[in-house]
PDB file of N, CA and C in Angstrom:
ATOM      1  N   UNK A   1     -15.537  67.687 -30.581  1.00  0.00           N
ATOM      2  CA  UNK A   1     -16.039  66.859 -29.512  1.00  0.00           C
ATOM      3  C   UNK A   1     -15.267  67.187 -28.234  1.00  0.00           C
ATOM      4  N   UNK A   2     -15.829  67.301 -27.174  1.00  0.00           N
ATOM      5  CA  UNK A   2     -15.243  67.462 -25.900  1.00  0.00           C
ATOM      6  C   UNK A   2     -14.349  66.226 -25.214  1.00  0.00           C
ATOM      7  N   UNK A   3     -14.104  66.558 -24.527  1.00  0.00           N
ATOM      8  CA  UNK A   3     -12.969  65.697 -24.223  1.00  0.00           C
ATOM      9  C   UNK A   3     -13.918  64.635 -23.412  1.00  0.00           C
ATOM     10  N   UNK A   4     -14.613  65.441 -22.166  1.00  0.00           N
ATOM     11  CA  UNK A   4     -15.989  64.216 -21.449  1.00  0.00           C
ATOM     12  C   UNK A   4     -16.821  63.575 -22.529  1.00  0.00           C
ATOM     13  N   UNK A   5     -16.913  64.157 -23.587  1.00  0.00           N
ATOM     14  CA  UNK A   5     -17.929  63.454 -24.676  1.00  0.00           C
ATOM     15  C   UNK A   5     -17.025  61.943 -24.968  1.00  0.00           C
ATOM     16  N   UNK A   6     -15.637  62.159 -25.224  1.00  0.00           N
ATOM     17  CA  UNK A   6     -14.884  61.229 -25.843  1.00  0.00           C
ATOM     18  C   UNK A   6     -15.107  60.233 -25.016  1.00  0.00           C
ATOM     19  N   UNK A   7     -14.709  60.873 -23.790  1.00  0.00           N
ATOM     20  CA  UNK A   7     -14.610  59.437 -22.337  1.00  0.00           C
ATOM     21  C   UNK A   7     -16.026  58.739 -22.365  1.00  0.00           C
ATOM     22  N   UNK A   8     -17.142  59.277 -22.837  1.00  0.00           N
ATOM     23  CA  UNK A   8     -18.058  58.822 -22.627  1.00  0.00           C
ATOM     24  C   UNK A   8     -18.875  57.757 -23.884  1.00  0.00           C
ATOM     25  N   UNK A   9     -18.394  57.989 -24.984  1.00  0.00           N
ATOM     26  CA  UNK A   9     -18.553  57.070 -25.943  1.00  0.00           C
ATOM     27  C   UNK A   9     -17.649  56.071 -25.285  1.00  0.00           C
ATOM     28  N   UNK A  10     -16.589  55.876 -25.361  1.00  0.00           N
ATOM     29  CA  UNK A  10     -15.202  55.466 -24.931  1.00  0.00           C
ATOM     30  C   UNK A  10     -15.850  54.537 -24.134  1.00  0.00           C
ATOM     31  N   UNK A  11     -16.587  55.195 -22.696  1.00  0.00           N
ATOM     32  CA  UNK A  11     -17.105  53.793 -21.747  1.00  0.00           C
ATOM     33  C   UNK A  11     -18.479  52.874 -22.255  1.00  0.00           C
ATOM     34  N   UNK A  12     -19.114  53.846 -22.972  1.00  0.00           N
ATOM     35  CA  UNK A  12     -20.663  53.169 -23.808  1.00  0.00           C
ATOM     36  C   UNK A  12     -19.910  51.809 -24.585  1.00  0.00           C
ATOM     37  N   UNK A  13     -18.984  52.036 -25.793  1.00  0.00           N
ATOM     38  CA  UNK A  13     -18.209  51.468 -26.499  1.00  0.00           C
ATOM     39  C   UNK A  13     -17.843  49.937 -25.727  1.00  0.00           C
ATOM     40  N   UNK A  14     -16.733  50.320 -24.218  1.00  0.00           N
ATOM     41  CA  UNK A  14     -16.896  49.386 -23.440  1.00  0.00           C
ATOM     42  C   UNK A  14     -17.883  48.588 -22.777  1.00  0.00           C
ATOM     43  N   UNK A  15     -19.005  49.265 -22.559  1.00  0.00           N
ATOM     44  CA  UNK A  15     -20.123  48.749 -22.422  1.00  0.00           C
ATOM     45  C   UNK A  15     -20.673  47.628 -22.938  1.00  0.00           C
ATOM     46  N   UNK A  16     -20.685  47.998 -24.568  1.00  0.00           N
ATOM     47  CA  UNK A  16     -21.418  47.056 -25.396  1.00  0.00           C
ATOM     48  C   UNK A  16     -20.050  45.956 -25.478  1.00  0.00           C
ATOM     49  N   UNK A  17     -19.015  46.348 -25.721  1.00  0.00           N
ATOM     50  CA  UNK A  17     -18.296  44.765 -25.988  1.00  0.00           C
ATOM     51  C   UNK A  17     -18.010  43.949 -24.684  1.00  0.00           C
ATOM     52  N   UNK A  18     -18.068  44.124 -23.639  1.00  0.00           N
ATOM     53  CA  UNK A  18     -18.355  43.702 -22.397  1.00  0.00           C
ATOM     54  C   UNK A  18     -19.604  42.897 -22.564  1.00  0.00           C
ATOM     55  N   UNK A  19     -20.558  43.355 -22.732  1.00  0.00           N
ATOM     56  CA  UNK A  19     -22.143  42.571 -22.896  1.00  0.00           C
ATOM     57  C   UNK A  19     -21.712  41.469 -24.090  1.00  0.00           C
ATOM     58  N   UNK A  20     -21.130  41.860 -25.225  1.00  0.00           N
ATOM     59  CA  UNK A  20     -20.790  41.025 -26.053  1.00  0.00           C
ATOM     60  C   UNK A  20     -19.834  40.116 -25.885  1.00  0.00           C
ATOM     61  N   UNK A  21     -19.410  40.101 -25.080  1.00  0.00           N
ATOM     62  CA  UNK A  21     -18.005  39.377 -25.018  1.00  0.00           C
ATOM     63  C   UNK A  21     -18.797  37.962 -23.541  1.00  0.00           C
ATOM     64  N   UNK A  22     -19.674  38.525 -22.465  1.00  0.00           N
ATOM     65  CA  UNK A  22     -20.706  37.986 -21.835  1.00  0.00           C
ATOM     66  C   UNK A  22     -21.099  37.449 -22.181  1.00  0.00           C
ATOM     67  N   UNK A  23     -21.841  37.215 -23.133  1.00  0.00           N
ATOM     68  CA  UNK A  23     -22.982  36.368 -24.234  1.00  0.00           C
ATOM     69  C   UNK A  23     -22.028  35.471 -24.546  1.00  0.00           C
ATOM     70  N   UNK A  24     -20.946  35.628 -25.482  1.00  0.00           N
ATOM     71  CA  UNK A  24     -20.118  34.781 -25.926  1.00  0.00           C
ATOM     72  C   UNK A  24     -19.650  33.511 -24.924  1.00  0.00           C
ATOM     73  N   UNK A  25     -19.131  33.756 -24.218  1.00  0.00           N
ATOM     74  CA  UNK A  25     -18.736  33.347 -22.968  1.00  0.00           C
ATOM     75  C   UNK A  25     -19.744  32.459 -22.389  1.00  0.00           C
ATOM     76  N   UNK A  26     -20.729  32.926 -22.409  1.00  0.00           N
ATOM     77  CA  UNK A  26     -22.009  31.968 -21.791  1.00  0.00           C
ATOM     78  C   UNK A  26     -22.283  30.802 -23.344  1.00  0.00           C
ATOM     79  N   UNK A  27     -22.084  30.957 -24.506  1.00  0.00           N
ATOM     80  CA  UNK A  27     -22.132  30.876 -25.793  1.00  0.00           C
ATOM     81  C   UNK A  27     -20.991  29.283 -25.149  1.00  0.00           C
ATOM     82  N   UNK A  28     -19.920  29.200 -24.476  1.00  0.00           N
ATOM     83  CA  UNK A  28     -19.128  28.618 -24.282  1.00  0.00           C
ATOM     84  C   UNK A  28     -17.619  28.986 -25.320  1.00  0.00           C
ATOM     85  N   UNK A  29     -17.873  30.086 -26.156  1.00  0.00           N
ATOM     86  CA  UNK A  29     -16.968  30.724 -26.927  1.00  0.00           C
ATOM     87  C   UNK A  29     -15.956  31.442 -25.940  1.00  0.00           C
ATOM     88  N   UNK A  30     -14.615  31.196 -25.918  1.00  0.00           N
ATOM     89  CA  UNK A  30     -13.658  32.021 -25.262  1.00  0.00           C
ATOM     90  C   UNK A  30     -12.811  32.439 -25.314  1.00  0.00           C
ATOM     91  N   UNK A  31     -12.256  32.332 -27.285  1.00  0.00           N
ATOM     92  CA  UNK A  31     -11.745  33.093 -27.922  1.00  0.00           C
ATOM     93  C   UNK A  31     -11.944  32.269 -28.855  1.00  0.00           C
ATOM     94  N   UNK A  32     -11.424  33.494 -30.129  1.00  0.00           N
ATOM     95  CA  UNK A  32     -11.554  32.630 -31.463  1.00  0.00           C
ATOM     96  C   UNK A  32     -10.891  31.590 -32.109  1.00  0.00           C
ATOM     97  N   UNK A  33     -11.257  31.007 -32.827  1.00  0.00           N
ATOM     98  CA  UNK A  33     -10.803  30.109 -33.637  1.00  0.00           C
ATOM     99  C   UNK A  33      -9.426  30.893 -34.770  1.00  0.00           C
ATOM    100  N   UNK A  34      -8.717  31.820 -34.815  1.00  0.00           N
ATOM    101  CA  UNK A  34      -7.516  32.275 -34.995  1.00  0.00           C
ATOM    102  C   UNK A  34      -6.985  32.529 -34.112  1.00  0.00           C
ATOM    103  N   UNK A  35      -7.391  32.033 -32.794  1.00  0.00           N
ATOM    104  CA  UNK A  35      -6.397  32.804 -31.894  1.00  0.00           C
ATOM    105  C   UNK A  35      -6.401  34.233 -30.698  1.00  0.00           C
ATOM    106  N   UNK A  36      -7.681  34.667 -31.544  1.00  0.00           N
ATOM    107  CA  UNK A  36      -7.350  36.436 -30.767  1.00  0.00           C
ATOM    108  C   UNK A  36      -8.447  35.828 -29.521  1.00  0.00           C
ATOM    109  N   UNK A  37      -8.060  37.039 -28.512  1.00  0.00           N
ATOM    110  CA  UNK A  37      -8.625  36.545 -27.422  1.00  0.00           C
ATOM    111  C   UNK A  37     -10.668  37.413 -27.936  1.00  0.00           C
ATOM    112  N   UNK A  38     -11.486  37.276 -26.843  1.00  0.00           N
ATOM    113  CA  UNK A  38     -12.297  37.915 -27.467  1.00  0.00           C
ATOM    114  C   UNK A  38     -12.106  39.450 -27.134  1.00  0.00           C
ATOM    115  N   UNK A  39     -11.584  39.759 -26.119  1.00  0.00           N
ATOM    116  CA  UNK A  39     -11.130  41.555 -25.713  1.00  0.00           C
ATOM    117  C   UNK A  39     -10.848  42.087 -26.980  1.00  0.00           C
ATOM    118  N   UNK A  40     -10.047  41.185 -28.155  1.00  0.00           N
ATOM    119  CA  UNK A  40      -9.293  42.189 -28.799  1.00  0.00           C
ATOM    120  C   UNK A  40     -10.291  41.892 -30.706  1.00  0.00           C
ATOM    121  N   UNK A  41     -11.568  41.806 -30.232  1.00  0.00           N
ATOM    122  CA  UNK A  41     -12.281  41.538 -31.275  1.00  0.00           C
ATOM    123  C   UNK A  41     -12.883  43.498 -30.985  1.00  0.00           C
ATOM    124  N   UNK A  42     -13.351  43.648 -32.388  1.00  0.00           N
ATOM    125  CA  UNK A  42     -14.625  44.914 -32.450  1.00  0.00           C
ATOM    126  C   UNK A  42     -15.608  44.892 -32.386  1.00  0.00           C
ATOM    127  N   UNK A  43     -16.790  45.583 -31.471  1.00  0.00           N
ATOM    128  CA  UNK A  43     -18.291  45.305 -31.680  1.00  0.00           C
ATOM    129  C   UNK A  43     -18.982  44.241 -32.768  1.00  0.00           C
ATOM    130  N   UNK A  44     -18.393  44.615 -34.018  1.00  0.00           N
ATOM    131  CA  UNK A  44     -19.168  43.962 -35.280  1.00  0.00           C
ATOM    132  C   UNK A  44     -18.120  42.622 -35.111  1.00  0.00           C
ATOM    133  N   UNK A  45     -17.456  42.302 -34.605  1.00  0.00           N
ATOM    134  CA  UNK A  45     -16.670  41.321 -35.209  1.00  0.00           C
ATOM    135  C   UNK A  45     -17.540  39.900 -33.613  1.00  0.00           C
ATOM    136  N   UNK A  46     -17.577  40.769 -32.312  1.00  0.00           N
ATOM    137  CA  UNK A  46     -18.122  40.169 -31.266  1.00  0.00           C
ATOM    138  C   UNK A  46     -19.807  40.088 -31.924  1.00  0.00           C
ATOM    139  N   UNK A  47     -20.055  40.735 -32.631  1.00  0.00           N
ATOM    140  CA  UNK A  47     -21.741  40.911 -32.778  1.00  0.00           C
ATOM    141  C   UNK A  47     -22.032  39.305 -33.781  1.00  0.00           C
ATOM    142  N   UNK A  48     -21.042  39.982 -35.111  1.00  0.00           N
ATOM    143  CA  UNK A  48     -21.176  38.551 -35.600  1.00  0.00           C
ATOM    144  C   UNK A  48     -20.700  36.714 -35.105  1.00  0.00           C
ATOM    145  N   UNK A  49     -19.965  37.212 -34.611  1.00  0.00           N
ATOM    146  CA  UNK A  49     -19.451  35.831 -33.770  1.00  0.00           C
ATOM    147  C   UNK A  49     -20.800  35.067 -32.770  1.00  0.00           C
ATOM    148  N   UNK A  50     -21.472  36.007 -32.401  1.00  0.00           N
ATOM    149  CA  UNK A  50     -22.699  35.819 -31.527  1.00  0.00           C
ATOM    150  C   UNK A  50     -23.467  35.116 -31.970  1.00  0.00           C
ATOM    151  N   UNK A  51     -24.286  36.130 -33.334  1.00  0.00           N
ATOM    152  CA  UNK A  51     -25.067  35.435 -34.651  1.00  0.00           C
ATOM    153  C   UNK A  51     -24.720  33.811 -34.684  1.00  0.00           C
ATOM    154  N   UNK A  52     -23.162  33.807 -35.325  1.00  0.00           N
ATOM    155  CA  UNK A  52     -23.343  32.589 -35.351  1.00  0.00           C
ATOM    156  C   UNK A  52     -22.773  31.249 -34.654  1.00  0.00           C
ATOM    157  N   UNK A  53     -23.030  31.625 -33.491  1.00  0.00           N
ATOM    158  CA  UNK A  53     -22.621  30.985 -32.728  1.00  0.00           C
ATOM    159  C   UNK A  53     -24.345  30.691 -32.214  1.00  0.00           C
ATOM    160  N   UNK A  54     -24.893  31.192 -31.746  1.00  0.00           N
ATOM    161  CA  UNK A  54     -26.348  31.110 -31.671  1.00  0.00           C
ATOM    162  C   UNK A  54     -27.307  30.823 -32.432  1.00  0.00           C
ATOM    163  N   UNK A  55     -26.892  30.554 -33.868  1.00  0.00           N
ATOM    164  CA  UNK A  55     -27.371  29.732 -35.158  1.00  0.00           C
ATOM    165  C   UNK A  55     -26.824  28.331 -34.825  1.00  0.00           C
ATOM    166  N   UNK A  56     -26.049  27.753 -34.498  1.00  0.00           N
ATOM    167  CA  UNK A  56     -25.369  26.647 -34.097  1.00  0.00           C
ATOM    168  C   UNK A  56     -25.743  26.335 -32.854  1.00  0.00           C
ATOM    169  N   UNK A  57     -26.156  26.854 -31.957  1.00  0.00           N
ATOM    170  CA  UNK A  57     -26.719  26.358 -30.924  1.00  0.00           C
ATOM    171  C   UNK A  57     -27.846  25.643 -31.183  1.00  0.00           C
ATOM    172  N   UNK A  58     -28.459  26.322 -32.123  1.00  0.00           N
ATOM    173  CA  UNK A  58     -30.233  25.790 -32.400  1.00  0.00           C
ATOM    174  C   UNK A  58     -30.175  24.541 -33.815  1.00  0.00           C
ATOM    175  N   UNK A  59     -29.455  24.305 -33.730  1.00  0.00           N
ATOM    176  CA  UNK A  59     -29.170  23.048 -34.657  1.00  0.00           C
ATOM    177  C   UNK A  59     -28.485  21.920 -33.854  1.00  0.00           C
ATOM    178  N   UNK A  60     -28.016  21.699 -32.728  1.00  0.00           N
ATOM    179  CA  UNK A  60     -27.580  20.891 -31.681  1.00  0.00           C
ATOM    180  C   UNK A  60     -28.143  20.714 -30.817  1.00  0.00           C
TER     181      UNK A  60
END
């Protein structure tokens, strides 16, 4: 892999947990319930937090 290839997943990567971390935030979520802030969550970990946090919205 090239080195511009790397930088460029690298900012896509940022991309999506930025959008995810957005949602959350609007979600009224602003870090987790252990503690970590949401920056230092992973795609899947911000993806699922979303899920169900937005399952819980629609029951309130």
């Amino acid at each position: 892999m090239t080195k511009a290839f790397k930088s460029y997943l690298r900012d896509a990567i940022e991309n999506v947990k930025a959008k995810w971390i957005e949602q959350l935030i609007q979600l009224g979520r602003l870090k987790m319930e252990d503690g970590r802030q949401l920056y230092e969550l992973t795609i899947s970990e911000l993806e699922h937090e979303y899920r169900c946090m937005k399952e819980k919205k629609v029951f309130f």
